[in-house]
C-alpha atoms as a PDB file:
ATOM      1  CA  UNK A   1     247.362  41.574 138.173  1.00  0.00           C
ATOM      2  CA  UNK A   2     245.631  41.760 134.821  1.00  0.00           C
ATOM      3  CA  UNK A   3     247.375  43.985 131.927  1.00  0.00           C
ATOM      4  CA  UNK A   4     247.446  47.143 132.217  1.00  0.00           C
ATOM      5  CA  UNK A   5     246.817  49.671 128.813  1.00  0.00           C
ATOM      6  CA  UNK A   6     247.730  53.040 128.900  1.00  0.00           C
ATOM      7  CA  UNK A   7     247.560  55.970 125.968  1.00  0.00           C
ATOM      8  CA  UNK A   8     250.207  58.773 125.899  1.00  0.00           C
ATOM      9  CA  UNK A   9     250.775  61.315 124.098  1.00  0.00           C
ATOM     10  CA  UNK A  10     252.647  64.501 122.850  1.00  0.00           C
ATOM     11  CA  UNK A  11     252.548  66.615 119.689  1.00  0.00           C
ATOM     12  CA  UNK A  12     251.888  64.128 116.994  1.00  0.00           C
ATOM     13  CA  UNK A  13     253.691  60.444 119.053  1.00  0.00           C
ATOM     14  CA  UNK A  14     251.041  58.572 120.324  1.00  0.00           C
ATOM     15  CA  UNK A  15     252.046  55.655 122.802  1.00  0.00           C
ATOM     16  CA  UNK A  16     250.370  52.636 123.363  1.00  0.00           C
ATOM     17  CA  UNK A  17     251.860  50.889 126.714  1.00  0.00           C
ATOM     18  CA  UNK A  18     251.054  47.198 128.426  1.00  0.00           C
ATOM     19  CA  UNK A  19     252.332  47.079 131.448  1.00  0.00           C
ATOM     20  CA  UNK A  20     252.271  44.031 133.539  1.00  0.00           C
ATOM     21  CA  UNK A  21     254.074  42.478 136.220  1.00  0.00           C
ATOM     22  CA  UNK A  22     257.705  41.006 135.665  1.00  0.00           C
ATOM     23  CA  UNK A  23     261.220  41.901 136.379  1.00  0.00           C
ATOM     24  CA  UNK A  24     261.892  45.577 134.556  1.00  0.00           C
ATOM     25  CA  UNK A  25     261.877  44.738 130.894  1.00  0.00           C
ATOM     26  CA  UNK A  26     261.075  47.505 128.671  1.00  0.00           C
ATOM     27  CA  UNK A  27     260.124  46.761 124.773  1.00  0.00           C
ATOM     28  CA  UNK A  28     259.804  49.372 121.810  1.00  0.00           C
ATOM     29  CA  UNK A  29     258.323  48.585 119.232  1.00  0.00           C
ATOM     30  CA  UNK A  30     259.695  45.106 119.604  1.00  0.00           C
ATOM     31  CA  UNK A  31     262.879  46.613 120.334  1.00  0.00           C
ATOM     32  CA  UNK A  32     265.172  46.818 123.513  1.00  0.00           C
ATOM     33  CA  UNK A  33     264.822  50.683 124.917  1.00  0.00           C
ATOM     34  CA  UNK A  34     268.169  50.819 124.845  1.00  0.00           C
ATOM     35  CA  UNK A  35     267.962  50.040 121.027  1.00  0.00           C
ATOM     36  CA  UNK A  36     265.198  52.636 120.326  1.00  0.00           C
ATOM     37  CA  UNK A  37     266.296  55.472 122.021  1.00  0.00           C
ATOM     38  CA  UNK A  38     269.906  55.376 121.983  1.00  0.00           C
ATOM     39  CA  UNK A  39     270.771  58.460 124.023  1.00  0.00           C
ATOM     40  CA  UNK A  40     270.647  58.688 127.556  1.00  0.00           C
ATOM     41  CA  UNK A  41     268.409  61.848 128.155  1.00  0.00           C
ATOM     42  CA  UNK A  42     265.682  59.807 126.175  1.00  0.00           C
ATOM     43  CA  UNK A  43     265.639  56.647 128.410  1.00  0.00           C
ATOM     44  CA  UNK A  44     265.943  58.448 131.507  1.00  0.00           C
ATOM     45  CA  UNK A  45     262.392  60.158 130.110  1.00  0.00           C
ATOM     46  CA  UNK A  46     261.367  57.044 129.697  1.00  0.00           C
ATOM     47  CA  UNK A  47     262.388  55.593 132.841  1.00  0.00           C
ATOM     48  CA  UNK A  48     260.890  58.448 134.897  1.00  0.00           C
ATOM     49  CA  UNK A  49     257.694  57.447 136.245  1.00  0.00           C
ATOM     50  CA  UNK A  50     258.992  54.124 137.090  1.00  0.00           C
ATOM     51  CA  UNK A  51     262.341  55.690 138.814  1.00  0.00           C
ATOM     52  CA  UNK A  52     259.981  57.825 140.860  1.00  0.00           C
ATOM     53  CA  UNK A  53     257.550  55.664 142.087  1.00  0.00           C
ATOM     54  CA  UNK A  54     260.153  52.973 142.662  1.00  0.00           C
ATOM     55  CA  UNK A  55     258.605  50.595 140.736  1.00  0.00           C
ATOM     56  CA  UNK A  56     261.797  50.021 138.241  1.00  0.00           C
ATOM     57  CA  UNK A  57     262.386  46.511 138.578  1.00  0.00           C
ATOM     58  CA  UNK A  58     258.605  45.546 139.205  1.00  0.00           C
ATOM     59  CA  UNK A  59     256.782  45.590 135.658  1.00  0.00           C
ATOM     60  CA  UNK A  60     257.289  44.525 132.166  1.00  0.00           C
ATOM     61  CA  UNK A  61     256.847  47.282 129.912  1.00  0.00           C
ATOM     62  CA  UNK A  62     255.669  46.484 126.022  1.00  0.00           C
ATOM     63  CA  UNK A  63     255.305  49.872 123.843  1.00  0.00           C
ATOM     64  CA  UNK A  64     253.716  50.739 120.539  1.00  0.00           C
ATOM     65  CA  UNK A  65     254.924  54.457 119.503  1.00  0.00           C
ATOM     66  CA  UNK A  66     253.905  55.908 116.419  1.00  0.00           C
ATOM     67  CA  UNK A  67     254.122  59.337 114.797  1.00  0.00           C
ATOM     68  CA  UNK A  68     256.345  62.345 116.003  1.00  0.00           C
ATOM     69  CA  UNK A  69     260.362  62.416 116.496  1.00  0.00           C
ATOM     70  CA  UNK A  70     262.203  60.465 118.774  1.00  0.00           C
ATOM     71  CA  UNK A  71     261.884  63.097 121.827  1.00  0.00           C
ATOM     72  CA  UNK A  72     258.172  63.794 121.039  1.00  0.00           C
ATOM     73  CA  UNK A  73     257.396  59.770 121.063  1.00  0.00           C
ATOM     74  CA  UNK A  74     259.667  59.641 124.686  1.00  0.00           C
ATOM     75  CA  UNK A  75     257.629  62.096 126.342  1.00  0.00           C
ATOM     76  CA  UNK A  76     254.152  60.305 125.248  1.00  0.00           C
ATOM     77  CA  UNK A  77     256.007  56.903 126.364  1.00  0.00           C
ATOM     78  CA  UNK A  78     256.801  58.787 129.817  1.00  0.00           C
ATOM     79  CA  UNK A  79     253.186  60.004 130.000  1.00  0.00           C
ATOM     80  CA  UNK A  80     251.343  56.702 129.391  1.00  0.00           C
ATOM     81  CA  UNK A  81     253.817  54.775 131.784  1.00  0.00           C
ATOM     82  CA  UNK A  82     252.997  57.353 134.550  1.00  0.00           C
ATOM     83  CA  UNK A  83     249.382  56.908 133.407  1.00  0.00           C
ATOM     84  CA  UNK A  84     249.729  53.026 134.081  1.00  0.00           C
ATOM     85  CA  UNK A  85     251.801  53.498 137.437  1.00  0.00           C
ATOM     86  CA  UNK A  86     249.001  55.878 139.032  1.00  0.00           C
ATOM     87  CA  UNK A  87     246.466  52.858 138.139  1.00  0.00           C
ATOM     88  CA  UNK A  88     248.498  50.540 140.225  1.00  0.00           C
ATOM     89  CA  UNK A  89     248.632  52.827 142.796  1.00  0.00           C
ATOM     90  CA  UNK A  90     246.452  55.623 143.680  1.00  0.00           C
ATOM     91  CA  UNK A  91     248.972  57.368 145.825  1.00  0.00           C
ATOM     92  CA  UNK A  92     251.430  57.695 142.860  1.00  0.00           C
ATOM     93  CA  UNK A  93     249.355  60.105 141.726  1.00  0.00           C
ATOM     94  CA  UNK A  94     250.815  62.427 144.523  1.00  0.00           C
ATOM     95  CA  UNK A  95     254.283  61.838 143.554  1.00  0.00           C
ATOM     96  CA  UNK A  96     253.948  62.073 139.594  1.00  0.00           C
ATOM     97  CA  UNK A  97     251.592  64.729 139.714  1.00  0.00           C
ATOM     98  CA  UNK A  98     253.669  68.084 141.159  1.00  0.00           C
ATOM     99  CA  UNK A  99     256.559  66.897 138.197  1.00  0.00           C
ATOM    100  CA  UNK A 100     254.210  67.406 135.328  1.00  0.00           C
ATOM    101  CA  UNK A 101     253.931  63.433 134.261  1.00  0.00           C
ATOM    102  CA  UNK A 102     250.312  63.497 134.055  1.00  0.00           C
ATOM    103  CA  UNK A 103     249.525  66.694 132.787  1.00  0.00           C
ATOM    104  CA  UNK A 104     249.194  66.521 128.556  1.00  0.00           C
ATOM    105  CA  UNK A 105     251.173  69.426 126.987  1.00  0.00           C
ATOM    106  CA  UNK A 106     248.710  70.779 124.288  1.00  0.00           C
ATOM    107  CA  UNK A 107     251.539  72.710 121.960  1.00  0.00           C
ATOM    108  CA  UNK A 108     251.544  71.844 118.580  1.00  0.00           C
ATOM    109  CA  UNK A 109     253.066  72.506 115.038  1.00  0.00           C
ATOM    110  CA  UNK A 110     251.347  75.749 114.205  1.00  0.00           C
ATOM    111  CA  UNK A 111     249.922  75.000 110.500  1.00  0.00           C
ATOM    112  CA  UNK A 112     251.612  76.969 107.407  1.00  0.00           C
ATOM    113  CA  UNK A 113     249.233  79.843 105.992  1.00  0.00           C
ATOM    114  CA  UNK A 114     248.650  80.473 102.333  1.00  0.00           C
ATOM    115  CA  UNK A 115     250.426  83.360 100.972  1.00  0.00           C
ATOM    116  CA  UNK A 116     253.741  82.950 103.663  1.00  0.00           C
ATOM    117  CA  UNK A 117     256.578  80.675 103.672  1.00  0.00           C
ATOM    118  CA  UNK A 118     255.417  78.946 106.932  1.00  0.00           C
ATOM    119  CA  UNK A 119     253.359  79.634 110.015  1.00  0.00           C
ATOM    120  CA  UNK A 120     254.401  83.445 110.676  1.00  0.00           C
ATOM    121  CA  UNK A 121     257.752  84.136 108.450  1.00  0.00           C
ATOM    122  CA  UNK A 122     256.244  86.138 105.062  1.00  0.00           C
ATOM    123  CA  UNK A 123     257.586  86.245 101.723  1.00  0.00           C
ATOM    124  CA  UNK A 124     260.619  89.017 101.119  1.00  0.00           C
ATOM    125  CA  UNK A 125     258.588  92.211 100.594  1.00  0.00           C
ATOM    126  CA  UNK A 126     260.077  94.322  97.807  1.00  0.00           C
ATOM    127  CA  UNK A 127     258.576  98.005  97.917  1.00  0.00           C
ATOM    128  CA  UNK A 128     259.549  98.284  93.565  1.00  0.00           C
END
């Protein structure tokens, strides 16, 4: 099996993720996951797609994550993995699919508007 490269992303983390066959390693950013995201809610994110598919201990995970906090840059981690995993096997699709894995989630940072203080609260109106 040949590498495998696989984009994720939410808000404004993109992921870049190499997957390829090995024993379960997972590097971020040339750091240990563990290192990277130190709480346990994030690496369970993280861990996921592979948890689900059962494909934990099967492939070598590299990651390039840019851009976004540390939750935002999990979830587009999470996203490209089960991008990767559904490549390997069609019929993960069926399994990632109904959890929301491979579905992008298109909210953003609403922009700040001239003449407010940010996207919707207004300056303090004084009537005189």
């Amino acid at each position: 099996m040949a590498t495998i490269h696989k984009i994720g992303r939410r808000k404004t983390a993109v992921a870049r993720v190499y997957v390829t066959e090995g024993n379960g390693k997972i590097t971020v950013n040339k750091k240990d996951l563990e290192t990277y995201f130190p709480t346990a809610t994030l690496q369970y994110k993280v861990m996921q797609p592979l948890a689900m598919t059962e494909n934990a201990s099967n492939f070598d995970v590299k990651v390039n994550v840019y851009g976004g906090g540390i939750t935002g840059q999990a979830e587009a981690v999470r996203m490209a993995i089960a991008r990767a995993m559904c490549e390997v096997d069609a019929e993960n699709r069926s399994i990632l699919k109904p959890e929301g894995l491979l579905t992008r989630d298109p909210r953003m940072v609403e922009r700040k508007k001239f003449g407010q203080k940010k996207a919707r609260k207004r300056f303090q109106f004084s009537k005189r």
